[in-house]
N, C-alpha and C. Protein backbone atom coordinates (compact mmCIF):
# COMPACT_ATOMS: atom_id res chain seq x y z
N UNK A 1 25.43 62.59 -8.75
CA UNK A 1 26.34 63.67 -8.44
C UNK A 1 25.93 64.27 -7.11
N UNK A 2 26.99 64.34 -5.74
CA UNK A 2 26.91 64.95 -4.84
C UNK A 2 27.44 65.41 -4.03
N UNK A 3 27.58 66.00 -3.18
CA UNK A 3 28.48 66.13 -2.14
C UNK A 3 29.96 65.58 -1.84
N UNK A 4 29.55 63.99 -2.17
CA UNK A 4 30.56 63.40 -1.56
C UNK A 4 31.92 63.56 -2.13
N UNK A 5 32.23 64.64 -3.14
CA UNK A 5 33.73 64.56 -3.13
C UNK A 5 34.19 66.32 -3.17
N UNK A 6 32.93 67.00 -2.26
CA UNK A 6 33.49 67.96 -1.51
C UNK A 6 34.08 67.91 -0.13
N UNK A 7 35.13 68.38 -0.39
CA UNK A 7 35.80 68.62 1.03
C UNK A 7 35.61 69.87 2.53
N UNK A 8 35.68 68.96 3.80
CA UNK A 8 35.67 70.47 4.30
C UNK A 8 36.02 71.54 4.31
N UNK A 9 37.02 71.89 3.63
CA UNK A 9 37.62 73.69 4.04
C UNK A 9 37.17 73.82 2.30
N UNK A 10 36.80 72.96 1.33
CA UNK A 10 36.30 73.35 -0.12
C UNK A 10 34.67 74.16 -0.02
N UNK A 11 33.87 73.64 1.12
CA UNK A 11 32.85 73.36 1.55
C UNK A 11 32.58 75.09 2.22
N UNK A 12 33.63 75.29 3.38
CA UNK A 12 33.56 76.37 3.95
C UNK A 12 34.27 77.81 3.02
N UNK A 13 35.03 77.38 1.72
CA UNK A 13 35.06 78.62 0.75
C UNK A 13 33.93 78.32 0.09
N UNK A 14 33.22 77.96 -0.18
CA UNK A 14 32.13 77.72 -1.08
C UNK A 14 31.35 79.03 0.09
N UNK A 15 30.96 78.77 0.97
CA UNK A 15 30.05 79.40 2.04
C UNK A 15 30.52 80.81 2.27
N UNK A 16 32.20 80.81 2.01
CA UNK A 16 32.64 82.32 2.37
C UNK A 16 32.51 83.28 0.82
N UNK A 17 32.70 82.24 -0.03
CA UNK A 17 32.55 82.70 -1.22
C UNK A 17 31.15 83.42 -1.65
N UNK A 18 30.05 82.44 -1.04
CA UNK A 18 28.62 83.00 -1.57
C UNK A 18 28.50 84.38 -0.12
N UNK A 19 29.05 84.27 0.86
CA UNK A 19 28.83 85.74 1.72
C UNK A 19 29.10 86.47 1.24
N UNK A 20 30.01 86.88 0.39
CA UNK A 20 30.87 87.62 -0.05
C UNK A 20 30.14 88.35 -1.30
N UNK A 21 29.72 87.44 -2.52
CA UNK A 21 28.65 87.56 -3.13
C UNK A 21 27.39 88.37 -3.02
N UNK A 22 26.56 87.08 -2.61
CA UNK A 22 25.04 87.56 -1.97
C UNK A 22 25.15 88.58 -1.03
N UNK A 23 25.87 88.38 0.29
CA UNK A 23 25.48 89.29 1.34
C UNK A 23 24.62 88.25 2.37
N UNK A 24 25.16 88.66 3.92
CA UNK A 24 24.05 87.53 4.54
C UNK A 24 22.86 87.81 4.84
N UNK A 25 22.42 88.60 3.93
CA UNK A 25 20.70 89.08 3.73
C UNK A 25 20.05 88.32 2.70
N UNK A 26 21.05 88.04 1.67
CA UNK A 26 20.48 87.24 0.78
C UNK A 26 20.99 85.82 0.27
N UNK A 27 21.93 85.76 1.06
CA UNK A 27 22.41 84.05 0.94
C UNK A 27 21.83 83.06 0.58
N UNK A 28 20.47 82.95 1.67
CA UNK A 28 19.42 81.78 2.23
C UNK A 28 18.85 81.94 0.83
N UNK A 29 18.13 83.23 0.37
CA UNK A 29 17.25 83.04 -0.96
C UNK A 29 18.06 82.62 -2.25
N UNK A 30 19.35 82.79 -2.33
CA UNK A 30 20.20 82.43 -3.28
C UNK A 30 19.99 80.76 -3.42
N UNK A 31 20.54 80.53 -2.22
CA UNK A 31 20.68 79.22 -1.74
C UNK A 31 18.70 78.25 -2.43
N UNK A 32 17.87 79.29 -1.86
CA UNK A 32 16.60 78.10 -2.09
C UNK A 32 16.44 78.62 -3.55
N UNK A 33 16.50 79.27 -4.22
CA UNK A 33 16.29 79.49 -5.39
C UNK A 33 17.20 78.46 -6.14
N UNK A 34 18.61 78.32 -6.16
CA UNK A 34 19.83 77.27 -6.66
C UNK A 34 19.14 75.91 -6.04
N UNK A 35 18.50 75.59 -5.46
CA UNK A 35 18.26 74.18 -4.95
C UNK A 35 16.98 73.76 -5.97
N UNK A 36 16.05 75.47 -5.58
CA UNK A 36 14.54 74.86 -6.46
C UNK A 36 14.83 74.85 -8.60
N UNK A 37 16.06 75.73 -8.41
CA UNK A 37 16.32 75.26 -10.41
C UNK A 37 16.50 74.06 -10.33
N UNK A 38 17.32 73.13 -9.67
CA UNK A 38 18.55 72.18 -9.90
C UNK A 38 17.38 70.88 -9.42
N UNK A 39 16.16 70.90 -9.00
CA UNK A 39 15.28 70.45 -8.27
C UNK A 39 13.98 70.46 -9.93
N UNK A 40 13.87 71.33 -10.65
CA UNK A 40 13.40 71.53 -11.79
C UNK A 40 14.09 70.46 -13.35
N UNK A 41 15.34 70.96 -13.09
CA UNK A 41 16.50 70.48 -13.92
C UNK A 41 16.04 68.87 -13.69
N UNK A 42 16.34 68.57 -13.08
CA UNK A 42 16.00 66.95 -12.77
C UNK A 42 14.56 66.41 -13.31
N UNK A 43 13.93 67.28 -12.86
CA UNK A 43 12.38 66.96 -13.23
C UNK A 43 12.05 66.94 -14.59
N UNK A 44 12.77 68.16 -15.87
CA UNK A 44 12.95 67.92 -16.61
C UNK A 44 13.63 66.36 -17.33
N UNK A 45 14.95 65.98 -16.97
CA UNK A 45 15.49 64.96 -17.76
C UNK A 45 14.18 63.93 -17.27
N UNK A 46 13.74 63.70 -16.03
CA UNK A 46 13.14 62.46 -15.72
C UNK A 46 12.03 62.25 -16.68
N UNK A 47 11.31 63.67 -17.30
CA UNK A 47 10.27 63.56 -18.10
C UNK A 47 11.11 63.18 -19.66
N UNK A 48 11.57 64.20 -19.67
CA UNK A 48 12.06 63.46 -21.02
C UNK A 48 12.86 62.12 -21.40
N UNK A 49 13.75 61.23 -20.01
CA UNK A 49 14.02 59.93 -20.84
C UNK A 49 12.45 58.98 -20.24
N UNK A 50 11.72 59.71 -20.00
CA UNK A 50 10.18 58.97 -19.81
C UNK A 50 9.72 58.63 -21.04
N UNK A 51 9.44 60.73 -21.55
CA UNK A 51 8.92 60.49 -22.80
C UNK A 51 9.70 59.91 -24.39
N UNK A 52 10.87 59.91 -23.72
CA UNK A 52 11.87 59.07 -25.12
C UNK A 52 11.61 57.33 -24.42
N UNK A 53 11.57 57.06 -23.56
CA UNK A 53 11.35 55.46 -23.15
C UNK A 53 9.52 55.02 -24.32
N UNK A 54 8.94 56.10 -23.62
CA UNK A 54 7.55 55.64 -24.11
C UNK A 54 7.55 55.38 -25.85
N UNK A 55 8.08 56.57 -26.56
CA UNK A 55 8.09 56.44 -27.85
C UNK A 55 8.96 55.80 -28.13
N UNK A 56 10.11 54.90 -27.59
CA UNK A 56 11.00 54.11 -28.23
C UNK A 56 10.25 52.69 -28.07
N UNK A 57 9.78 53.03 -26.43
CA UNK A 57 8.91 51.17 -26.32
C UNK A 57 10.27 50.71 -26.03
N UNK A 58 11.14 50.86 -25.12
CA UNK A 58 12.18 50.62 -24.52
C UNK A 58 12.51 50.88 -23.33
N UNK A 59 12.82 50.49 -21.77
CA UNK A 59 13.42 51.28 -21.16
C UNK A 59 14.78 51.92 -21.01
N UNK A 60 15.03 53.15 -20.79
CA UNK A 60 15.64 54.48 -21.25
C UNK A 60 16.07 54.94 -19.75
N UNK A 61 17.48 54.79 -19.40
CA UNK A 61 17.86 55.41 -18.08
C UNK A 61 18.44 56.78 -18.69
N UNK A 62 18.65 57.64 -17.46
CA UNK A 62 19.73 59.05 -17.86
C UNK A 62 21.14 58.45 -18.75
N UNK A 63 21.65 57.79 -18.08
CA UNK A 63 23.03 57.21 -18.59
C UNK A 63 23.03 56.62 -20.32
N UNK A 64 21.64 56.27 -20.09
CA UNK A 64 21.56 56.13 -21.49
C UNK A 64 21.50 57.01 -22.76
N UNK A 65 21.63 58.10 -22.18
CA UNK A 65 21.59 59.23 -23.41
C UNK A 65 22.34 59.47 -24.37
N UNK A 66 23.74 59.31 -23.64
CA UNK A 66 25.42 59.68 -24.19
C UNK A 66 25.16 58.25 -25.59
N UNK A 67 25.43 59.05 -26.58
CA UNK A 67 25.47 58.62 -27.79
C UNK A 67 25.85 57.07 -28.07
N UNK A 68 27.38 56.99 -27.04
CA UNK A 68 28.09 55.77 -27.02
C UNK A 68 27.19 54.75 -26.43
N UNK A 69 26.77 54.86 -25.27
CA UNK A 69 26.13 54.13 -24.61
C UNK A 69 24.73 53.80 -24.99
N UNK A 70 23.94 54.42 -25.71
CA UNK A 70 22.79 54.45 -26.40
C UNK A 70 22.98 53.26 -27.62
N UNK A 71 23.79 54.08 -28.29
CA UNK A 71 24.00 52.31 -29.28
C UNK A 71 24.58 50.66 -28.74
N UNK A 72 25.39 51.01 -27.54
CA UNK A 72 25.82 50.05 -27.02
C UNK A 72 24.48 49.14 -26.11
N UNK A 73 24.00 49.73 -25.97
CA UNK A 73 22.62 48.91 -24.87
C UNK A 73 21.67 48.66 -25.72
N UNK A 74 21.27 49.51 -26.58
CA UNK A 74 20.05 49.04 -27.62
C UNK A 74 20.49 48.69 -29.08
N UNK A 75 21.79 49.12 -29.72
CA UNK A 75 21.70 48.33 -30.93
C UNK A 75 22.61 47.27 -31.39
N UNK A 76 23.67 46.90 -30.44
CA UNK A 76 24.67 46.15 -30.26
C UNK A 76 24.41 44.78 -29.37
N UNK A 77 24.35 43.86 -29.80
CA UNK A 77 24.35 42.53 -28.79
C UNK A 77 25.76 42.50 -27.83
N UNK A 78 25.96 41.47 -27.11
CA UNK A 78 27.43 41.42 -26.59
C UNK A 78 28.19 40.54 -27.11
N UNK A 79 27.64 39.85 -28.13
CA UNK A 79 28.59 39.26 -29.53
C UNK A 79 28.95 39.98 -30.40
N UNK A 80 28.15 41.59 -30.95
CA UNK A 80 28.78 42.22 -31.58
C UNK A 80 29.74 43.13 -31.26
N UNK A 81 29.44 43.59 -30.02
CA UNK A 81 30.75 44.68 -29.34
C UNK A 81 31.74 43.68 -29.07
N UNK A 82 31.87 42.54 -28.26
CA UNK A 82 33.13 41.81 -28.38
C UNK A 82 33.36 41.44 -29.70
N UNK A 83 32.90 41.27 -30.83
CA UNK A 83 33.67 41.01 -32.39
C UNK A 83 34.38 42.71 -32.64
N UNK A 84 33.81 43.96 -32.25
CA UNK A 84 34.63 44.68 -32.22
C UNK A 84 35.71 45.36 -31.62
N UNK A 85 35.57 44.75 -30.52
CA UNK A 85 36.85 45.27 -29.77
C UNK A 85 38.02 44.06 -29.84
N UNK A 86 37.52 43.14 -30.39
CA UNK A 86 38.83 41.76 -30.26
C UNK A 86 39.67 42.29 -31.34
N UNK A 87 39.66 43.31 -32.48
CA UNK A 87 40.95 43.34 -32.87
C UNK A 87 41.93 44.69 -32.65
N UNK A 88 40.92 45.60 -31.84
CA UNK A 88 41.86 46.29 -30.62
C UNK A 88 42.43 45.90 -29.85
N UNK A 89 41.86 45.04 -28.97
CA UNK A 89 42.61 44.06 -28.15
C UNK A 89 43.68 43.18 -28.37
N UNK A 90 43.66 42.81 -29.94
CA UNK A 90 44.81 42.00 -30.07
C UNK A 90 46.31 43.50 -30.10
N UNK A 91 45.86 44.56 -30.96
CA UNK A 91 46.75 45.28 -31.10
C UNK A 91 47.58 45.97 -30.02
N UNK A 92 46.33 46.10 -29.33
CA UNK A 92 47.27 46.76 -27.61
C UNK A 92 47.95 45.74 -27.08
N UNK A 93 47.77 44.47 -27.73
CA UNK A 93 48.62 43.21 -26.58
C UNK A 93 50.07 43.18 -27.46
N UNK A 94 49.92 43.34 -28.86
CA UNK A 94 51.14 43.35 -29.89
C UNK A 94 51.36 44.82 -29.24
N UNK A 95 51.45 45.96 -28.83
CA UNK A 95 51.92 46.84 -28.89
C UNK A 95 52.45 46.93 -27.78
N UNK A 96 51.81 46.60 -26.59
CA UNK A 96 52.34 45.79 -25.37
C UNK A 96 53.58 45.24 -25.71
N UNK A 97 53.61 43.69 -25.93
CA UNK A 97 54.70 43.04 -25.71
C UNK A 97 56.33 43.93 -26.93
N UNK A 98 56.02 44.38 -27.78
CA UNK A 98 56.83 44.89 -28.72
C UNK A 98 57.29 46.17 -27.16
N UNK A 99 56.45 47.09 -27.09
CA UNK A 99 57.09 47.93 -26.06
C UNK A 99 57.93 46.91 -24.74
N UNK A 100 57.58 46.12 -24.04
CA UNK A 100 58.89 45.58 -23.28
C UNK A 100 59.52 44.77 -23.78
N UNK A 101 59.62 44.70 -25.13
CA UNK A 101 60.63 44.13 -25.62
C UNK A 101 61.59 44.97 -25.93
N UNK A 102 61.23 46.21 -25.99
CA UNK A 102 61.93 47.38 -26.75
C UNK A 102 62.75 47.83 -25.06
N UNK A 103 61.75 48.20 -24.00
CA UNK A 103 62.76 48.34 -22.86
C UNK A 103 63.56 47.31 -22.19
N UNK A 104 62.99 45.75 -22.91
CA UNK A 104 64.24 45.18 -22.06
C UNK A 104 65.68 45.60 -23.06
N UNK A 105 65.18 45.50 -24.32
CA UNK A 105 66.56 45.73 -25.13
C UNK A 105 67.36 46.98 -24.32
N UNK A 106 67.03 47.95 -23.80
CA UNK A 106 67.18 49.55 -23.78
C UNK A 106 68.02 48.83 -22.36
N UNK A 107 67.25 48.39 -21.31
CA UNK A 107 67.81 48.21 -20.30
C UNK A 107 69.41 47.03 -20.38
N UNK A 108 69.39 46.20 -21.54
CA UNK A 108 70.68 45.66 -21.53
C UNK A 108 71.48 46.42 -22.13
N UNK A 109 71.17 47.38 -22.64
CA UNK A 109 72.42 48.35 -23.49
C UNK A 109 73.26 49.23 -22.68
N UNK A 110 71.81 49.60 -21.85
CA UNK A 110 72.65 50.55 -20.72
C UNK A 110 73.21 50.13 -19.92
N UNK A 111 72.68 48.71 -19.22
CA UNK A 111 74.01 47.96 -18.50
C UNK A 111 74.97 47.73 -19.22
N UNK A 112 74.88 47.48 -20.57
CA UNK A 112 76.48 46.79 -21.22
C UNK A 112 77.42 48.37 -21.16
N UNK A 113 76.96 49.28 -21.38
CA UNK A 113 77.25 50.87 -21.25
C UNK A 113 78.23 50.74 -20.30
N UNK A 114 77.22 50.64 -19.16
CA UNK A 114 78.01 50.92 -17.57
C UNK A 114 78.84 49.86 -17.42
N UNK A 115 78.54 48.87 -17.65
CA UNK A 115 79.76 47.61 -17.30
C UNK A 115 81.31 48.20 -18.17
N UNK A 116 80.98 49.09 -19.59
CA UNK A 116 82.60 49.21 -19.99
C UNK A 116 82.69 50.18 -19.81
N UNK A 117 81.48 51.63 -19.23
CA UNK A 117 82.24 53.00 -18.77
C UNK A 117 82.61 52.94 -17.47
N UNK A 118 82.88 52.23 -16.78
CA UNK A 118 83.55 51.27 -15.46
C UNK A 118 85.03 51.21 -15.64
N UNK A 119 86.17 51.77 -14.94
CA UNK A 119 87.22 51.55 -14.93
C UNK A 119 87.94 50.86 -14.17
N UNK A 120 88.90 49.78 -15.00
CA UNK A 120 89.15 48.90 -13.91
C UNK A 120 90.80 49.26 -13.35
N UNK A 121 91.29 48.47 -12.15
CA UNK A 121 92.33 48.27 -11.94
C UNK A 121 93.70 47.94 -12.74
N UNK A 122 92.99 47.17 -13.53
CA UNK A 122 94.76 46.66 -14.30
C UNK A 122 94.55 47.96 -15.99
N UNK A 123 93.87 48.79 -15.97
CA UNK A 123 93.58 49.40 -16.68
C UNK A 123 94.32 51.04 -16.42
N UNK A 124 94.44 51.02 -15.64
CA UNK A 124 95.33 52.11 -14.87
C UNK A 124 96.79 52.09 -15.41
N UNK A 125 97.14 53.44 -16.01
CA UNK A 125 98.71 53.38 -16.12
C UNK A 125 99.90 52.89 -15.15
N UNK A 126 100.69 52.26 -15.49
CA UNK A 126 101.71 51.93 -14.66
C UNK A 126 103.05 53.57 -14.61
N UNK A 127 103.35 54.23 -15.43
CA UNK A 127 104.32 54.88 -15.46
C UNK A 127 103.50 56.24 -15.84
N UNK A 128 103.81 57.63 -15.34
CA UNK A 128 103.50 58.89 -15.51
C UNK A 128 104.14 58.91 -16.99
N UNK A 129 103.59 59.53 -17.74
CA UNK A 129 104.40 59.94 -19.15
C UNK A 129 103.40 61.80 -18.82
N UNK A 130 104.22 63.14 -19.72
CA UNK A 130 103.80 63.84 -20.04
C UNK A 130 102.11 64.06 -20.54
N UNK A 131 101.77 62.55 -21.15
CA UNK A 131 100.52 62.48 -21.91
C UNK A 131 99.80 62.03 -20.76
N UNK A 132 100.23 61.33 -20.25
CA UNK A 132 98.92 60.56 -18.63
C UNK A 132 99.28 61.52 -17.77
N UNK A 133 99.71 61.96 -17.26
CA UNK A 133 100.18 63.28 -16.17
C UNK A 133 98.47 63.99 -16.12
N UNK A 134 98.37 64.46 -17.42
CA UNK A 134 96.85 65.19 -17.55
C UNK A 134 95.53 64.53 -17.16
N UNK A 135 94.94 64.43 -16.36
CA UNK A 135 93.78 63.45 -16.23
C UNK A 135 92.99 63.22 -17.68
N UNK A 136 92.43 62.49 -18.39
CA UNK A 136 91.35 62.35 -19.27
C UNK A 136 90.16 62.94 -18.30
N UNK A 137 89.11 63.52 -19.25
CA UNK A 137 87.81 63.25 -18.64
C UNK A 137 87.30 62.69 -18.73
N UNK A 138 86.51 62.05 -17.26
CA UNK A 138 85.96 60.89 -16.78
C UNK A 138 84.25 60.79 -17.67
N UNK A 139 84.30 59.65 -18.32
CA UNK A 139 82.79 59.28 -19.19
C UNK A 139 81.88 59.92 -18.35
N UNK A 140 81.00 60.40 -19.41
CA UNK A 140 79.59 60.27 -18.69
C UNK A 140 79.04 58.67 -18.61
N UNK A 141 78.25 58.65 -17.62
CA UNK A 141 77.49 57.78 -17.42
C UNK A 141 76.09 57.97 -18.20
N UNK A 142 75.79 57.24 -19.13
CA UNK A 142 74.32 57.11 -19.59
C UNK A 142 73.33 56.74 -18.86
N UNK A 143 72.16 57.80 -19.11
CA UNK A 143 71.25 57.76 -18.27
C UNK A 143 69.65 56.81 -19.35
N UNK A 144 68.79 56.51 -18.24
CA UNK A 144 67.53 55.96 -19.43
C UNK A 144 67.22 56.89 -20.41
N UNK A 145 67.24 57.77 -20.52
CA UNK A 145 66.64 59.04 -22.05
C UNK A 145 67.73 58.90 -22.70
N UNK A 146 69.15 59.03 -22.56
CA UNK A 146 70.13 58.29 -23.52
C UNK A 146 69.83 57.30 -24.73
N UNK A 147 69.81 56.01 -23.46
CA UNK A 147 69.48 55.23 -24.31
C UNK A 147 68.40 54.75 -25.28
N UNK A 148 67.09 55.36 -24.68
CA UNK A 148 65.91 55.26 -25.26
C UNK A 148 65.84 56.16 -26.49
């Protein structure tokens, strides 16, 4: 974790933020005091996945702590995590292909939609009567949330 996905003007409220705060009398000591905890903090985990490496008789990175990853590196082979994820994997691929099967259906409905809410030429009255005089109102057009 560092720096690198602070930005400059994130960088320069950070700086206007702690003036504002501290005061520029006491910034600098803010500042070495926050460096020498976070400088401690570290020193801590390094001792402790030391002293959890030593009593496991294993080596023990930081990353290795998170619960998931702890069983995955030390009590799982990579024959047993792939026997468990292969029948997730089959299901997201069935759930997969069923979903674009489901939008291609969706997408021919709504074209067959628009192809007959389409008015054609020879579809047009030939003679005014009292009843055609009045316009009908013109279809909606179906949209994708329609049909889906």
């Amino acid at each position: 974790m560092g720096l690198e996905n602070l930005g400059g003007w994130e960088f320069i409220v950070i700086i206007l933020v702690g003036l504002f705060i501290f005061g520029p009398d006491r910034l600098p000591k803010a500042i070495s005091d926050g460096m020498r905890m976070l400088r401690n903090v570290r020193q801590m985990a390094r001792n402790a996945t030391g002293d959890l490496s030593r009593e496991l008789g294993t080596d023990i990175q930081l990353e290795d702590l998170h619960p998931k990853a702890f069983l995955r590196k030390h009590l799982l082979s990579e024959a047993d995590e792939a026997a468990l994820r292969r029948p997730l994997q089959d299901i997201v691929g069935e759930v997969r292909g069923v979903a674009d099967s489901v939008k291609r259906d969706a997408e021919a409905a709504a074209k067959g939609i628009n192809a007959t809410a389409t008015p054609t030429a020879s579809a047009a009255p030939t003679s005014l009567t009292k009843s055609a005089a009045t316009p009908a109102p013109a279809p909606a057009r179906p949209s994708w949330d329609d049909v889906t």
